[in-house]
Protein backbone atom coordinates (compact mmCIF):
# COMPACT_ATOMS: atom_id res chain seq x y z
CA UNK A 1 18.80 -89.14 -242.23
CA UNK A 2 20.11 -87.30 -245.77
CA UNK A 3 20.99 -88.92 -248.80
CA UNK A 4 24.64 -88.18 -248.08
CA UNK A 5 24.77 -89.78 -244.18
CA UNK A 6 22.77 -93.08 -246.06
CA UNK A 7 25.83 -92.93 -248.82
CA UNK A 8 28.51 -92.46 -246.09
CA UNK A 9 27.31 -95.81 -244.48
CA UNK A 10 28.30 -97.76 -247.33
CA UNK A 11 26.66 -100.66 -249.64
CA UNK A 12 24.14 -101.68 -246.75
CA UNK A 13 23.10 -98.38 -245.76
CA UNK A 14 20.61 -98.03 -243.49
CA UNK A 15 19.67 -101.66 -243.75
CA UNK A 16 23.32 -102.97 -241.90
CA UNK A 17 25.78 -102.19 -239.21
CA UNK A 18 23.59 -99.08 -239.15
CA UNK A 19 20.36 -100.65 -238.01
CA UNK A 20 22.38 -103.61 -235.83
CA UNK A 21 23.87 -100.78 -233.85
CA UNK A 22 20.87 -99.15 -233.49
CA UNK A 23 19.02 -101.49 -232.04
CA UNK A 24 21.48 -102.52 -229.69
CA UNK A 25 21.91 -99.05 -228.45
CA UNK A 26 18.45 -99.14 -228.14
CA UNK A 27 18.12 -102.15 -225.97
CA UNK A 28 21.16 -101.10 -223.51
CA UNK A 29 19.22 -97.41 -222.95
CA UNK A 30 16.14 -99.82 -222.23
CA UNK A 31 18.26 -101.54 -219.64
CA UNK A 32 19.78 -98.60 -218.18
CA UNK A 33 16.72 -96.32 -218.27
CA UNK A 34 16.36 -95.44 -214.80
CA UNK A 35 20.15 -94.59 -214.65
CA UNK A 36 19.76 -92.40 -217.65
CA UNK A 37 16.20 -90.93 -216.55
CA UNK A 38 18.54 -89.68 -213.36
CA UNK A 39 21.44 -88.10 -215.21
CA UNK A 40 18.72 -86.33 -217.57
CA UNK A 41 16.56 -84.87 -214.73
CA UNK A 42 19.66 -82.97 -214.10
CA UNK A 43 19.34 -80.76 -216.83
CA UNK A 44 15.83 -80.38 -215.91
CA UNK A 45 17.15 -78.70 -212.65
CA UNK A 46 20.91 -77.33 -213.43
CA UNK A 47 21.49 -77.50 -217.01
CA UNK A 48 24.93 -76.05 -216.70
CA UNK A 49 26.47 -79.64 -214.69
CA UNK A 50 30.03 -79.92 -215.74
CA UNK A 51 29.93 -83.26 -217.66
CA UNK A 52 33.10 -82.91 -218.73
CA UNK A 53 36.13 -85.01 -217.05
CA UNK A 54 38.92 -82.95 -215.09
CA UNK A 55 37.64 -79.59 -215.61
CA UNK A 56 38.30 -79.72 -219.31
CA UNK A 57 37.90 -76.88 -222.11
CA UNK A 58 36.32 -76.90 -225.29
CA UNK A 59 33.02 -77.18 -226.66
CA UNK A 60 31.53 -79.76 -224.24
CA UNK A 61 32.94 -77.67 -221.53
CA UNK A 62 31.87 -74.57 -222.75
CA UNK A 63 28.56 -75.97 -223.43
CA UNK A 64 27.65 -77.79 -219.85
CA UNK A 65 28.81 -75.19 -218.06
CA UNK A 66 32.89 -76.42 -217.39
CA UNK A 67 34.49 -75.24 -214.30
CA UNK A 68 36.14 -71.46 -214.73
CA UNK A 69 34.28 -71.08 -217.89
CA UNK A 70 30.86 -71.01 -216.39
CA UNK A 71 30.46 -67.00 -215.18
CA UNK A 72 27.54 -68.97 -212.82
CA UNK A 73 30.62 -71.31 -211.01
CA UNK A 74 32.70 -68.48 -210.81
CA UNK A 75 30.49 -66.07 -209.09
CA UNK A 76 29.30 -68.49 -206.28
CA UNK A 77 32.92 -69.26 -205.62
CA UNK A 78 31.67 -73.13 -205.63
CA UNK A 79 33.59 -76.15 -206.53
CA UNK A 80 32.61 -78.79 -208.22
CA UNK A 81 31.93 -80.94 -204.89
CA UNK A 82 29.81 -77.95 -203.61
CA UNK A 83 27.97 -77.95 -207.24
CA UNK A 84 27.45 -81.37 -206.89
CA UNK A 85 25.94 -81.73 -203.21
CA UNK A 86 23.66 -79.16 -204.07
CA UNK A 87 21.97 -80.48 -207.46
CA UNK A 88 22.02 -83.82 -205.66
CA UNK A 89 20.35 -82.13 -202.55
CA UNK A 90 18.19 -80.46 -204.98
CA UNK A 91 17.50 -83.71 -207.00
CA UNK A 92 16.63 -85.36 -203.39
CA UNK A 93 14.27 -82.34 -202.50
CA UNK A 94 12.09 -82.68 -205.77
CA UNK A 95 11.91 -86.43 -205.04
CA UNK A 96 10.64 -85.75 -201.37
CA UNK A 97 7.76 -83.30 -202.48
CA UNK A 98 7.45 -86.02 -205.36
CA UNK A 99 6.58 -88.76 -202.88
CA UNK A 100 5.49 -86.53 -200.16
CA UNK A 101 1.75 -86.93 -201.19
CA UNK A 102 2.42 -91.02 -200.82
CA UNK A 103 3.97 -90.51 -197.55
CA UNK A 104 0.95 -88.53 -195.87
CA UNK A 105 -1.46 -91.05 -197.28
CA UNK A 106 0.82 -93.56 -195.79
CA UNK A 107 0.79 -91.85 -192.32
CA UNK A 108 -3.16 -91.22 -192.56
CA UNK A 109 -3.98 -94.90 -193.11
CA UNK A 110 -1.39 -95.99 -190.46
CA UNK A 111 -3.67 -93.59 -187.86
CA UNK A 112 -6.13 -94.93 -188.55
CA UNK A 113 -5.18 -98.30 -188.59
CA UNK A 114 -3.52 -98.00 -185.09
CA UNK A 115 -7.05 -96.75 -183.74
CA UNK A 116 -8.81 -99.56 -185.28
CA UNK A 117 -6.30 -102.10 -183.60
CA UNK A 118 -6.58 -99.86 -180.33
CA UNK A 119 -10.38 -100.51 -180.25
CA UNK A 120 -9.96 -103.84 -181.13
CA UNK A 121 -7.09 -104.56 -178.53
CA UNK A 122 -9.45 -102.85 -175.69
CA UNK A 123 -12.67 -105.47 -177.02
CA UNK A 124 -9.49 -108.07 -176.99
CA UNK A 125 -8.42 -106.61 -173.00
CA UNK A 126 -12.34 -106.99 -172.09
CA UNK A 127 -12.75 -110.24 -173.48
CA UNK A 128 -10.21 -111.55 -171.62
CA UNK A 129 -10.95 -110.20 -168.47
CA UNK A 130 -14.70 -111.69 -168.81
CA UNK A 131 -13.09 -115.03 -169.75
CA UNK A 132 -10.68 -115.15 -166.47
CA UNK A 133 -14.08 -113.88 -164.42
CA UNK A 134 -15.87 -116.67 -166.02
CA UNK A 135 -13.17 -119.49 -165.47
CA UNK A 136 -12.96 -118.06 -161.69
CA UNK A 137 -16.87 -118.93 -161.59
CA UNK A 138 -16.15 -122.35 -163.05
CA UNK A 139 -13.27 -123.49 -161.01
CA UNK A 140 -15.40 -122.24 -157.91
CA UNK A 141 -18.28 -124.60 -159.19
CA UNK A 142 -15.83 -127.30 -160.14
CA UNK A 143 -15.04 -127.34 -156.26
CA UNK A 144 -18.86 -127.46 -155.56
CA UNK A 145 -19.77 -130.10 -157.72
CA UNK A 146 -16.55 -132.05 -155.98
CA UNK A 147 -18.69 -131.30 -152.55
CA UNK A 148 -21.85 -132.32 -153.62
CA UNK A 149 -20.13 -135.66 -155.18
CA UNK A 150 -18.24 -136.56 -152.01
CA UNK A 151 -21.20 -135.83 -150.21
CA UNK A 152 -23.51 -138.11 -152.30
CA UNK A 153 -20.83 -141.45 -152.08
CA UNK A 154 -20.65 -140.45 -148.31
CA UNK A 155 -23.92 -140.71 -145.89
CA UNK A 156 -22.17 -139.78 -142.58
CA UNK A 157 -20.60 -136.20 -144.62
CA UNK A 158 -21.59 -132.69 -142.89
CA UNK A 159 -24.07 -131.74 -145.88
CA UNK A 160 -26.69 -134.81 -144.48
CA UNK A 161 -27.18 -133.02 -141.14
CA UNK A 162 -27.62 -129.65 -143.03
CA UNK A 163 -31.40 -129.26 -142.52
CA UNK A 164 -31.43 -130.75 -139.03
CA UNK A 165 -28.27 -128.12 -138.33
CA UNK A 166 -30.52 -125.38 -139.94
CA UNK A 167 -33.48 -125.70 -137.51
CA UNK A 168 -31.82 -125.88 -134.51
CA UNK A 169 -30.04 -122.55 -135.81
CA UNK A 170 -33.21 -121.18 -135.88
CA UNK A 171 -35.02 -122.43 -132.64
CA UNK A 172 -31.93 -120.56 -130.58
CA UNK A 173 -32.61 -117.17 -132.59
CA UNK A 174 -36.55 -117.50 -132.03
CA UNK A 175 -35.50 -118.14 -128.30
CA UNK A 176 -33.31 -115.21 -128.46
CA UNK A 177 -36.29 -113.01 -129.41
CA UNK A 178 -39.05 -111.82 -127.61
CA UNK A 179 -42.26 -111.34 -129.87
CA UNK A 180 -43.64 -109.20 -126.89
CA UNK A 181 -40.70 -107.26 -126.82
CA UNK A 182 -41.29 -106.51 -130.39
CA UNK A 183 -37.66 -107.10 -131.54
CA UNK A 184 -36.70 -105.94 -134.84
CA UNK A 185 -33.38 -108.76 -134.81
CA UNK A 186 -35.90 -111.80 -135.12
């Protein structure tokens, strides 16, 4: 800022319209950052973009790299579409190997994460196959107990005469045998 731009701003100088303007310029590029960060990175990649509206001449197009002016455009034989796909494909390919770190992280702790919950959902499988076993056992002594209890409120029921049934089972194998004989059966 020279003494002559400060005089060329009039009786406020720096301290006015100057500053106002400033600062609002300041907060829109604030706003618009990441939009301005992307048109930037372009001259980070292909300084010579054509910036310029309708393949224009001049300085600007002279200096971005305009359309017939550009010895670069001309000798690819490229439009501007072609220019354009490839600094945006080339824009997109420095954002992949960007993120591409991120994304192999991503896919590592996803691996593993899916073994974890494999091993978990095979304990989970196992669980629940010892829990139907078990509830087989219990609805098989549910039916038991049911027995027994029918059994106890009833004197004339089958499981009475169980003993009495049980020795004349065994007096008719003893017959069946012949201790002389030596019979391995009895």
């Amino acid at each position: 800022m020279t003494q002559n731009v400060e005089q060329a701003l009039g009786v406020t100088g720096i301290e006015g319209l100057f500053k106002h303007s400033s600062e609002e310029v300041l907060k829109i590029m604030r706003k618009g950052r990441e939009t301005l960060l992307t048109l930037l990175e372009a001259f980070v990649y292909d300084p010579l973009v054509d910036w310029t509206t309708g393949n224009e001449g001049g300085f600007a197009s002279a200096f971005y790299g305009g359309g017939l002016m550009n010895p670069v455009v001309a000798d690819r034989g490229q439009s501007k579409r072609e220019m354009q796909r490839e600094i945006t494909m080339s824009l997109f390919s420095s954002h992949v190997a960007e993120v591409k770190g991120s994304w192999f992280k991503n896919r590592d702790d996803m691996l593993a994460a899916l073994a974890l919950l494999n091993d978990d959902l095979s304990s989970y499988i196992d669980a629940v196959q010892d829990y139907q076993c078990l509830e087989d056992i219990h609805s098989n002594l549910g039916c038991q107990k049911e027995y027994v209890t029918a059994a106890q409120s009833d004197k004339t029921h089958s499981l009475h005469s169980l003993g009495q049934r049980y020795n004349v089972f065994h007096g008719i194998t003893r017959a069946k045998c012949d201790p002389d004989k030596k019979n391995v059966e009895c």
